[in-house]
N, C-alpha and C. Protein backbone atom coordinates (compact mmCIF):
# COMPACT_ATOMS: atom_id res chain seq x y z
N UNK A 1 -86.89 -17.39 93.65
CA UNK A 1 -85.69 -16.66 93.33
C UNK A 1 -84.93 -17.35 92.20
N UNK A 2 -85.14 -18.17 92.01
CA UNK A 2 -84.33 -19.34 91.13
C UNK A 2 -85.33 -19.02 89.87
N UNK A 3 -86.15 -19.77 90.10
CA UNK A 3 -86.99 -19.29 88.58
C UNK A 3 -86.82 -17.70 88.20
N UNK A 4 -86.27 -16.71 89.08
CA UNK A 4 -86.28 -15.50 88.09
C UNK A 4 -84.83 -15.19 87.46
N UNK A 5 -84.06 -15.93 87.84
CA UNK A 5 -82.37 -15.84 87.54
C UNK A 5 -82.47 -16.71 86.30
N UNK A 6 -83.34 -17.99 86.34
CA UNK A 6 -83.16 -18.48 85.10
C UNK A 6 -83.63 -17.73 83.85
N UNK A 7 -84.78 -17.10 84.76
CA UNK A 7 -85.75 -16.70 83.40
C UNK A 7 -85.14 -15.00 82.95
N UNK A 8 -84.08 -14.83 84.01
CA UNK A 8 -83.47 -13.84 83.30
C UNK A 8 -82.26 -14.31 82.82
N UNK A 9 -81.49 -15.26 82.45
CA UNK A 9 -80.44 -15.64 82.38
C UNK A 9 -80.74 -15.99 80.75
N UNK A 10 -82.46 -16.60 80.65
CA UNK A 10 -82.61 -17.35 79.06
C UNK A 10 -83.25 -15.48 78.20
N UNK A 11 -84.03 -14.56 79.02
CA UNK A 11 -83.58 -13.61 78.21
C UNK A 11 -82.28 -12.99 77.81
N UNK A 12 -81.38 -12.88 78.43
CA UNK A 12 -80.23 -12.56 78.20
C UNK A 12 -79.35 -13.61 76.81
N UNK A 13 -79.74 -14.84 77.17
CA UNK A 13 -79.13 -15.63 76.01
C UNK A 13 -79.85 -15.12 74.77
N UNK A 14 -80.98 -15.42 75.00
CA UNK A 14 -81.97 -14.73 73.29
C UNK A 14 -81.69 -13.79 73.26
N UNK A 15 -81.11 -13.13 73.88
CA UNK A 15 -80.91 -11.42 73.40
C UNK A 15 -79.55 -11.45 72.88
N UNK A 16 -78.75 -12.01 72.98
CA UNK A 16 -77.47 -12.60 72.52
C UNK A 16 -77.78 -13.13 71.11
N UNK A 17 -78.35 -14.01 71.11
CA UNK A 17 -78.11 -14.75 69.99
C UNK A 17 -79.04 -14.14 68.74
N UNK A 18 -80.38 -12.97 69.37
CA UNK A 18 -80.55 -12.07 68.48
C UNK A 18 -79.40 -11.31 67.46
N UNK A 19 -78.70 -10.73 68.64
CA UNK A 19 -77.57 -9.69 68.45
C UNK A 19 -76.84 -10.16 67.64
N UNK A 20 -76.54 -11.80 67.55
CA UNK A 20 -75.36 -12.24 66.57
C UNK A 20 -75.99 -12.64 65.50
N UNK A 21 -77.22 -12.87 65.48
CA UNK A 21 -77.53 -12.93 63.93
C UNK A 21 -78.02 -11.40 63.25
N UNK A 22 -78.04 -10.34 64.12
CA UNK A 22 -78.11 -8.98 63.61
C UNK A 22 -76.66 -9.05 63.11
N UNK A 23 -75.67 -9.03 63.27
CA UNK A 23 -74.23 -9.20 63.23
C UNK A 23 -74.05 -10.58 62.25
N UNK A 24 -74.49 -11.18 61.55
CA UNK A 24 -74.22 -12.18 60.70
C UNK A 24 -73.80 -11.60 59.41
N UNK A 25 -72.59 -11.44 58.56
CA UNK A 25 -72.28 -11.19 57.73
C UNK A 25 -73.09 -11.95 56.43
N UNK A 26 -73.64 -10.52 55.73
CA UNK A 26 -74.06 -11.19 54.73
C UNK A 26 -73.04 -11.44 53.01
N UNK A 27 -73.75 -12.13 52.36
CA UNK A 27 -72.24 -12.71 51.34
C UNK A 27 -72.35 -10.97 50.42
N UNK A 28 -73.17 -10.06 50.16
CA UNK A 28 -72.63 -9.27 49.85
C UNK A 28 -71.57 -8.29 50.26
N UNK A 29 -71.64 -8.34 51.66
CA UNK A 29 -70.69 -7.68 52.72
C UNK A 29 -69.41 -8.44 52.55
N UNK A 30 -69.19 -10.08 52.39
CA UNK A 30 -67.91 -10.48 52.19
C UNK A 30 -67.81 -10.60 50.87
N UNK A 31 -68.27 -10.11 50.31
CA UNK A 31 -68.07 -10.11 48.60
C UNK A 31 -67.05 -8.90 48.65
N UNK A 32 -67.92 -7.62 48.90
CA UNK A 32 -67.52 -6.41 48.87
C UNK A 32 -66.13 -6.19 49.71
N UNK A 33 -65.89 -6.76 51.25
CA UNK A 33 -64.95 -7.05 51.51
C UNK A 33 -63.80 -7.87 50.94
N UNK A 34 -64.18 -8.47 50.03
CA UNK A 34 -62.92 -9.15 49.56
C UNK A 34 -62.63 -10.30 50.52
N UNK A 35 -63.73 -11.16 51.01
CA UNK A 35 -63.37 -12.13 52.27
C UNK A 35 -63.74 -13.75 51.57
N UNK A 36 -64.55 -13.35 50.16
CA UNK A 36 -64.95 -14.48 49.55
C UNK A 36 -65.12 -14.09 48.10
N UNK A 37 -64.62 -15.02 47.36
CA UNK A 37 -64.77 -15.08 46.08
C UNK A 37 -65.47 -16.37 45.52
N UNK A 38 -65.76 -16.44 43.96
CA UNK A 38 -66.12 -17.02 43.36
C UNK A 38 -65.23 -17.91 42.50
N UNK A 39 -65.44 -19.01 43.01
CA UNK A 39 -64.44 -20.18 42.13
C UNK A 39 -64.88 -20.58 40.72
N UNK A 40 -63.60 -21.13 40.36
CA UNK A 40 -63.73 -21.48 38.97
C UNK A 40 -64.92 -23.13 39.24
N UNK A 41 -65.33 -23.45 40.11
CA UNK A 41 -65.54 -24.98 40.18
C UNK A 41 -67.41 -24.64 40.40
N UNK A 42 -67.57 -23.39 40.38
CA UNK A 42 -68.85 -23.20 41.01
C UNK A 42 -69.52 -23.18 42.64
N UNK A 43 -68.66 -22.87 42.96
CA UNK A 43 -68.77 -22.31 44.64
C UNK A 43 -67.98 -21.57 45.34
N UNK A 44 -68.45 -21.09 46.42
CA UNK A 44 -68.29 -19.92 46.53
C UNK A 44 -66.44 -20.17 47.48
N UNK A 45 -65.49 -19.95 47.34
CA UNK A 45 -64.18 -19.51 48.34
C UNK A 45 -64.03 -18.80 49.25
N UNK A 46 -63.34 -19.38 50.21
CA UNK A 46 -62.70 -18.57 51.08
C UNK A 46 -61.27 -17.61 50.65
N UNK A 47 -61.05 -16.23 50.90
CA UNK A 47 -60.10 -15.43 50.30
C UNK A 47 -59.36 -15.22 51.63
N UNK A 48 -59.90 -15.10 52.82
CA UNK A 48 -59.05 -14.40 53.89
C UNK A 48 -60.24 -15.53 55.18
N UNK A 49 -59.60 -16.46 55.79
CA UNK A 49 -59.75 -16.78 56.50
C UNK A 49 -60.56 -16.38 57.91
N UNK A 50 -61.97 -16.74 57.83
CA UNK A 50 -62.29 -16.51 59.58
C UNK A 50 -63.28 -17.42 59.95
N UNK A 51 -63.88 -17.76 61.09
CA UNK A 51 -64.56 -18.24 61.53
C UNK A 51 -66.16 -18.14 60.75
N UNK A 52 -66.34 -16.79 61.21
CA UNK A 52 -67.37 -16.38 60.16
C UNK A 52 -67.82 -16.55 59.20
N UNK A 53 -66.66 -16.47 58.29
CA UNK A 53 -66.40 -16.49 56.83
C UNK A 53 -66.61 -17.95 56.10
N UNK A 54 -65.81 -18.55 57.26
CA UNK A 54 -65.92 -19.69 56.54
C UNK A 54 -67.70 -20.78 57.03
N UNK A 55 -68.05 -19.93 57.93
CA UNK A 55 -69.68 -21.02 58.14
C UNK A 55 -70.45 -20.30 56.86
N UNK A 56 -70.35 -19.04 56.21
CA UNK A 56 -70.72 -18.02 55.63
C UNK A 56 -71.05 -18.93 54.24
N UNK A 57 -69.18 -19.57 53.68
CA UNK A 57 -69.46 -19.85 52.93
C UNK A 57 -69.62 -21.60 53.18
N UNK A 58 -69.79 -22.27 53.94
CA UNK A 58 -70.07 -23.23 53.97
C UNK A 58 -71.61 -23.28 53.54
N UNK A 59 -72.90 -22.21 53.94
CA UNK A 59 -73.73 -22.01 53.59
C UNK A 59 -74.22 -22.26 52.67
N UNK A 60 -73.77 -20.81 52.15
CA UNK A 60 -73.96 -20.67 50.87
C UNK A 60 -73.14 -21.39 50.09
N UNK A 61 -72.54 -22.51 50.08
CA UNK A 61 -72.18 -23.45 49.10
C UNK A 61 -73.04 -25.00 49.18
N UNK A 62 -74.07 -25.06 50.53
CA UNK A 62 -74.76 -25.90 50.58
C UNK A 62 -75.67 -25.92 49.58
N UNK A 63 -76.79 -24.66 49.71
CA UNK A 63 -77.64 -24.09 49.25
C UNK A 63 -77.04 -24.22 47.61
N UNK A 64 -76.15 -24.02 46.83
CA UNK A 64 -75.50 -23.79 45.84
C UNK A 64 -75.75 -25.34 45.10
N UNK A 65 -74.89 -25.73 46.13
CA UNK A 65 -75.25 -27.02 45.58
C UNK A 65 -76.72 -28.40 45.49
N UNK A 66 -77.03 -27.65 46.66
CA UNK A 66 -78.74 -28.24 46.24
C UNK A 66 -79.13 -27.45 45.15
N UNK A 67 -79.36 -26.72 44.48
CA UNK A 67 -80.10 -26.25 43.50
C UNK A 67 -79.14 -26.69 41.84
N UNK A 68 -78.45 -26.90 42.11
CA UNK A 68 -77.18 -27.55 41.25
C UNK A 68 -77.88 -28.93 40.70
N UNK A 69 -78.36 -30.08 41.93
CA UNK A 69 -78.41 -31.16 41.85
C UNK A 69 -79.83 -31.21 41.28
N UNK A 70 -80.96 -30.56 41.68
CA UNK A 70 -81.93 -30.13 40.71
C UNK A 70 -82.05 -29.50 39.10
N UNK A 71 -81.23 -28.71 39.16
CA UNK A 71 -80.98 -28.28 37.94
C UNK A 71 -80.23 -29.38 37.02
N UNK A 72 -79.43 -29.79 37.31
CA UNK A 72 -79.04 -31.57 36.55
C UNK A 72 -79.75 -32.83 36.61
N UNK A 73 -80.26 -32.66 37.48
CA UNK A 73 -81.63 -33.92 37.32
C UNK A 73 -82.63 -33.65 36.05
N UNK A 74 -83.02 -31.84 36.42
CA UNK A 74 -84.11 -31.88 35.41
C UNK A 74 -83.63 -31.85 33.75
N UNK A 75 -82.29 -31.68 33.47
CA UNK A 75 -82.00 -31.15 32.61
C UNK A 75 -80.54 -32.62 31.94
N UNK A 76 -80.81 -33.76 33.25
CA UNK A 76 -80.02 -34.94 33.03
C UNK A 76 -78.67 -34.69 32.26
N UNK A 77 -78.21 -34.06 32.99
CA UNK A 77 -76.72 -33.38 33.05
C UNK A 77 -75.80 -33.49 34.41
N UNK A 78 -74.61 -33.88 34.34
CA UNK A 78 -73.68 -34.40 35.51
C UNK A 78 -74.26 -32.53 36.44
N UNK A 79 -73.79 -33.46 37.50
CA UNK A 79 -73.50 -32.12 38.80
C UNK A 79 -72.38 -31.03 38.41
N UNK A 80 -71.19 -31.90 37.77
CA UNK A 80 -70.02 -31.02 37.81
C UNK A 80 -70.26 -30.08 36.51
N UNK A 81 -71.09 -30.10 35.42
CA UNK A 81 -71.15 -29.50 34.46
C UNK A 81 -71.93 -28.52 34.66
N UNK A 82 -73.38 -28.91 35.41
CA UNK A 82 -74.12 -27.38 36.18
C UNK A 82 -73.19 -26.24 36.73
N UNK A 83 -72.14 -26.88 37.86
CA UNK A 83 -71.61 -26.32 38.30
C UNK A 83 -70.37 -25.62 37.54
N UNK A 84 -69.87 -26.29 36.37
CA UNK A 84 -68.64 -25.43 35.75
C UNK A 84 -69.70 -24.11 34.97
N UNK A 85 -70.84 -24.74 34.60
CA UNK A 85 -71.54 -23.43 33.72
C UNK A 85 -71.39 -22.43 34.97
N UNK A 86 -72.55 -23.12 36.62
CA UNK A 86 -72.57 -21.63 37.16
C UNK A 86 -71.03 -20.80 37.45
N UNK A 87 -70.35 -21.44 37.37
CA UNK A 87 -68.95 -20.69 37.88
C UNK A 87 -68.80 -19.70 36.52
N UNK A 88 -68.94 -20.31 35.83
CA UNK A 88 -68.89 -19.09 34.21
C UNK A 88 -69.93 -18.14 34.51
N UNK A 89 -70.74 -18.38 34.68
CA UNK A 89 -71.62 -17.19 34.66
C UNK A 89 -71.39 -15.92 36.05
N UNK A 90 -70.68 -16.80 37.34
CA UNK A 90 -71.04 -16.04 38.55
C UNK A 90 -69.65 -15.48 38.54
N UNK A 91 -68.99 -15.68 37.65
CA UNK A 91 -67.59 -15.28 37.22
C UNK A 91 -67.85 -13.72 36.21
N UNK A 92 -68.35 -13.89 35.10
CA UNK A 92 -68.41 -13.18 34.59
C UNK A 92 -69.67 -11.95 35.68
N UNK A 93 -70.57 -12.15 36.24
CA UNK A 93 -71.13 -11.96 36.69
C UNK A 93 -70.75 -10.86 37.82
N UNK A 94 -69.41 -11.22 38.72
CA UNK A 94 -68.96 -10.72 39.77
C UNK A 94 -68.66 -9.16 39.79
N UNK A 95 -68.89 -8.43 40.32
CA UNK A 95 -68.65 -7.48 40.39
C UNK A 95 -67.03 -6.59 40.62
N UNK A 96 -66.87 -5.02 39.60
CA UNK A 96 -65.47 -4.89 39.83
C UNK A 96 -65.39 -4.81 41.38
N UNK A 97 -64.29 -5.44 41.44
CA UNK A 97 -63.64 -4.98 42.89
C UNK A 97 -63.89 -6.44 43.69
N UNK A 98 -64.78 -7.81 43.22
CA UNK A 98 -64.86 -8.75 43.90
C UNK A 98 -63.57 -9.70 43.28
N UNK A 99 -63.38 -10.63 44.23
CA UNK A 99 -62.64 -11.49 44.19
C UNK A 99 -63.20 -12.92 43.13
N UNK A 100 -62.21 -13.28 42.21
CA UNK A 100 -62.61 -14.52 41.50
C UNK A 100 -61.21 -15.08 41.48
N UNK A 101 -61.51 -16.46 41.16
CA UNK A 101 -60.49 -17.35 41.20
C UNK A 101 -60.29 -17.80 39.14
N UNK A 102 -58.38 -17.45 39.29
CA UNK A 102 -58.20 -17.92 38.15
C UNK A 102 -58.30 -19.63 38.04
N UNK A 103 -57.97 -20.10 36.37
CA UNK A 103 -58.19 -21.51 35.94
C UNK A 103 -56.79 -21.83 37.27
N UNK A 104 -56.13 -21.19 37.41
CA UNK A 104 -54.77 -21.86 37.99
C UNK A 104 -54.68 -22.09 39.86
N UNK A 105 -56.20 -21.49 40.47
CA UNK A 105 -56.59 -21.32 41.59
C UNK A 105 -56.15 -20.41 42.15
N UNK A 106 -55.34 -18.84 41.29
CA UNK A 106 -55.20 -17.89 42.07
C UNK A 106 -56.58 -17.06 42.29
N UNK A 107 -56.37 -16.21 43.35
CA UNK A 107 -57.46 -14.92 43.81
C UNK A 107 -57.03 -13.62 42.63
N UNK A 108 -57.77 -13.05 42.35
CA UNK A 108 -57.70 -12.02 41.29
C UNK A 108 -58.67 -11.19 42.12
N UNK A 109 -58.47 -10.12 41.68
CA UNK A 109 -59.70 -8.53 42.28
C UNK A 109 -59.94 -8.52 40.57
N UNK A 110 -61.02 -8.68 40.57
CA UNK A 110 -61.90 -8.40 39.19
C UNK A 110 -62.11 -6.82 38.60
């Protein structure tokens, strides 16, 4: 009886934790929402605060920055200069209606 409560207790968790990564916001969804923007520094901002949002962009600013630190190795260029180019480009880049950050650290709707 025990082994079937567990073994229905650990389907129920995987079925959970399916469900929440079906439910994982992707960065075009908080783009489009207006929940994250693009900084002047080359990574990605938080615009409106959440839990979500912010592991979202903790992520994708990991990822950002590993490929950053490659791209300046091969090209023997500081980190921070990869990163001011990508912010120029993912700036100009952004779509109307997304959020970017001015030189002065305000949020702008592009």
């Amino acid at each position: 009886m025990k082994s079937r409560f567990a073994l229905a207790t650990a389907v129920c968790l995987t079925s959970l934790l399916w469900c929440a990564t079906a439910w994982a916001m992707t960065l075009q969804e908080a783009k489009t929402a207006r929940l994250v923007g693009e900084q002047t520094n080359g990574y990605l901002g938080v615009v409106i605060p959440s839990p979500e949002t912010q592991q979202l962009v903790l992520t994708v600013n990991a990822k950002r920055k590993h490929y950053y630190q490659i791209i300046a190795e091969r090209n023997k260029i500081s980190l921070d200069k990869i990163a001011t180019l990508a912010a120029q480009k993912a700036i100009e880049a952004a779509e109307p209606g997304h959020m970017i950050q001015t030189p002065q650290g305000k949020w702008l709707k592009k």
